[in-house]
Protein backbone atom coordinates (compact mmCIF):
# COMPACT_ATOMS: atom_id res chain seq x y z
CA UNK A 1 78.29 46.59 -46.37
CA UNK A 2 79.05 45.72 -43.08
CA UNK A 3 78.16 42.50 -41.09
CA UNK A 4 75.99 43.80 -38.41
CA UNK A 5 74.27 45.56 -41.67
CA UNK A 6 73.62 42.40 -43.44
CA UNK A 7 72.59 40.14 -40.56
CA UNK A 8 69.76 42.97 -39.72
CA UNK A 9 69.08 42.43 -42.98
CA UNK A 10 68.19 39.06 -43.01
CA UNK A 11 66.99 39.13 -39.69
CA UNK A 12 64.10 42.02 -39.39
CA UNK A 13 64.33 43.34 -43.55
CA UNK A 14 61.40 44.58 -44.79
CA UNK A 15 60.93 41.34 -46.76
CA UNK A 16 61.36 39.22 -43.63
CA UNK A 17 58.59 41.51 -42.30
CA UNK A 18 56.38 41.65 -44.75
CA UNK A 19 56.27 37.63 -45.49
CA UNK A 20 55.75 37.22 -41.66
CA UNK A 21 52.69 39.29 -41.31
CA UNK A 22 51.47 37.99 -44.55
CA UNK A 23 51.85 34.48 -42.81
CA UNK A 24 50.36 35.22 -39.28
CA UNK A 25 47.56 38.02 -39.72
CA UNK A 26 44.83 36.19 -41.89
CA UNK A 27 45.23 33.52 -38.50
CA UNK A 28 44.80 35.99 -36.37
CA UNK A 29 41.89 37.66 -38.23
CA UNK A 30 40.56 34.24 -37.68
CA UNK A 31 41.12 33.67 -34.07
CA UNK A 32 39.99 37.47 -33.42
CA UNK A 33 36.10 36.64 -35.46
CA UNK A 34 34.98 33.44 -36.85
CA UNK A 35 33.73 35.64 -39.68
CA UNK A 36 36.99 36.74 -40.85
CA UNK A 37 38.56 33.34 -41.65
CA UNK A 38 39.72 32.89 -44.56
CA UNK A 39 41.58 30.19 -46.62
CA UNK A 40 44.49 31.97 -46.20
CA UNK A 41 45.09 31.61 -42.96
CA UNK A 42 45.42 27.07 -43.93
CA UNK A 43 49.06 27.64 -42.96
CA UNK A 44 48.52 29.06 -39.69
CA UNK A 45 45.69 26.22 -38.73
CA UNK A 46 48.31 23.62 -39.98
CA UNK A 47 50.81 24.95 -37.96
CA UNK A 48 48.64 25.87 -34.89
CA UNK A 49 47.17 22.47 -34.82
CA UNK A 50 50.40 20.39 -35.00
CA UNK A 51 52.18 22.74 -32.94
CA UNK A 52 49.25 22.10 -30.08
CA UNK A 53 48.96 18.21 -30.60
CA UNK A 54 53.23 17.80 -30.19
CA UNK A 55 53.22 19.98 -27.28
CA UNK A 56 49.95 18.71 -25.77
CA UNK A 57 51.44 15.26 -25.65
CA UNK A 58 54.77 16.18 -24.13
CA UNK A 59 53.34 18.77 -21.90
CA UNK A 60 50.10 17.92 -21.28
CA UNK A 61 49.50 20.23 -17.93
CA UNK A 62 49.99 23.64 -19.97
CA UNK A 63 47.50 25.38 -21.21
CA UNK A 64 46.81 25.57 -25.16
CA UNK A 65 47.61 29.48 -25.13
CA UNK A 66 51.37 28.55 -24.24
CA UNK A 67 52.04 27.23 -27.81
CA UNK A 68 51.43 30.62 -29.47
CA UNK A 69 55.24 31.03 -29.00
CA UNK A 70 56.63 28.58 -30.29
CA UNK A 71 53.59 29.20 -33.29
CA UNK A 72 55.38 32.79 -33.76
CA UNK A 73 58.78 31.33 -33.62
CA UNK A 74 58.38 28.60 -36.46
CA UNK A 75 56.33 32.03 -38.40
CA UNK A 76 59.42 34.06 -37.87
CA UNK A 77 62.19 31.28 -39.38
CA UNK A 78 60.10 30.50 -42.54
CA UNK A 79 59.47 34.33 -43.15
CA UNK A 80 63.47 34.57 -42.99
CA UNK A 81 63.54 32.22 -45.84
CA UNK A 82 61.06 33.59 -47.70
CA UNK A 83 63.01 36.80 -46.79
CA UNK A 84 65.96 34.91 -47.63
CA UNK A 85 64.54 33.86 -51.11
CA UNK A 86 62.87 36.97 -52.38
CA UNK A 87 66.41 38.71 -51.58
CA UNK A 88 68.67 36.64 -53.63
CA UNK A 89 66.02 36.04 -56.96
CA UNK A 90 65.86 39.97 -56.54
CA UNK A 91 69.56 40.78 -56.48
């Protein structure tokens, strides 16, 4: 199997993808209708709410919707571990 192969992979694999909307839509569901949350979505509040409070006090002119990036970004790396995970116990 080829590098570029493997690094796509463990980059954007289905596993990577699944774990990462498994992680971010029940806080979205949430944002979208207060009716919709669920417990589920405890990692995304955790992460949402830390995320804000560390970037709040270092930049404290932006706006709250700013830290949805980096919110995505820490989403992203722990779905490539879980990614990571469910492809080695599997193979």
């Amino acid at each position: 199997m080829s590098l570029l192969r493997t690094l796509r992979r463990i980059l954007a694999g289905r596993a990577v993808i699944g774990a990462f909307v498994v992680l971010v839509s029940p806080f979205l569901l949430g944002v979208y209708d207060n009716a919709l949350m669920t417990p589920l979505a405890l990692p995304g509040y955790f992460v949402m709410s830390i995320g804000s409070s560390i970037g709040n006090t270092v930049f404290p002119n932006l706006a709250l919707w700013v830290f949805w990036v980096p919110f995505f970004g820490i989403f992203y790396l722990i779905a490539i571990g879980i990614g990571g995970l469910y492809r080695t116990v599997r193979h």
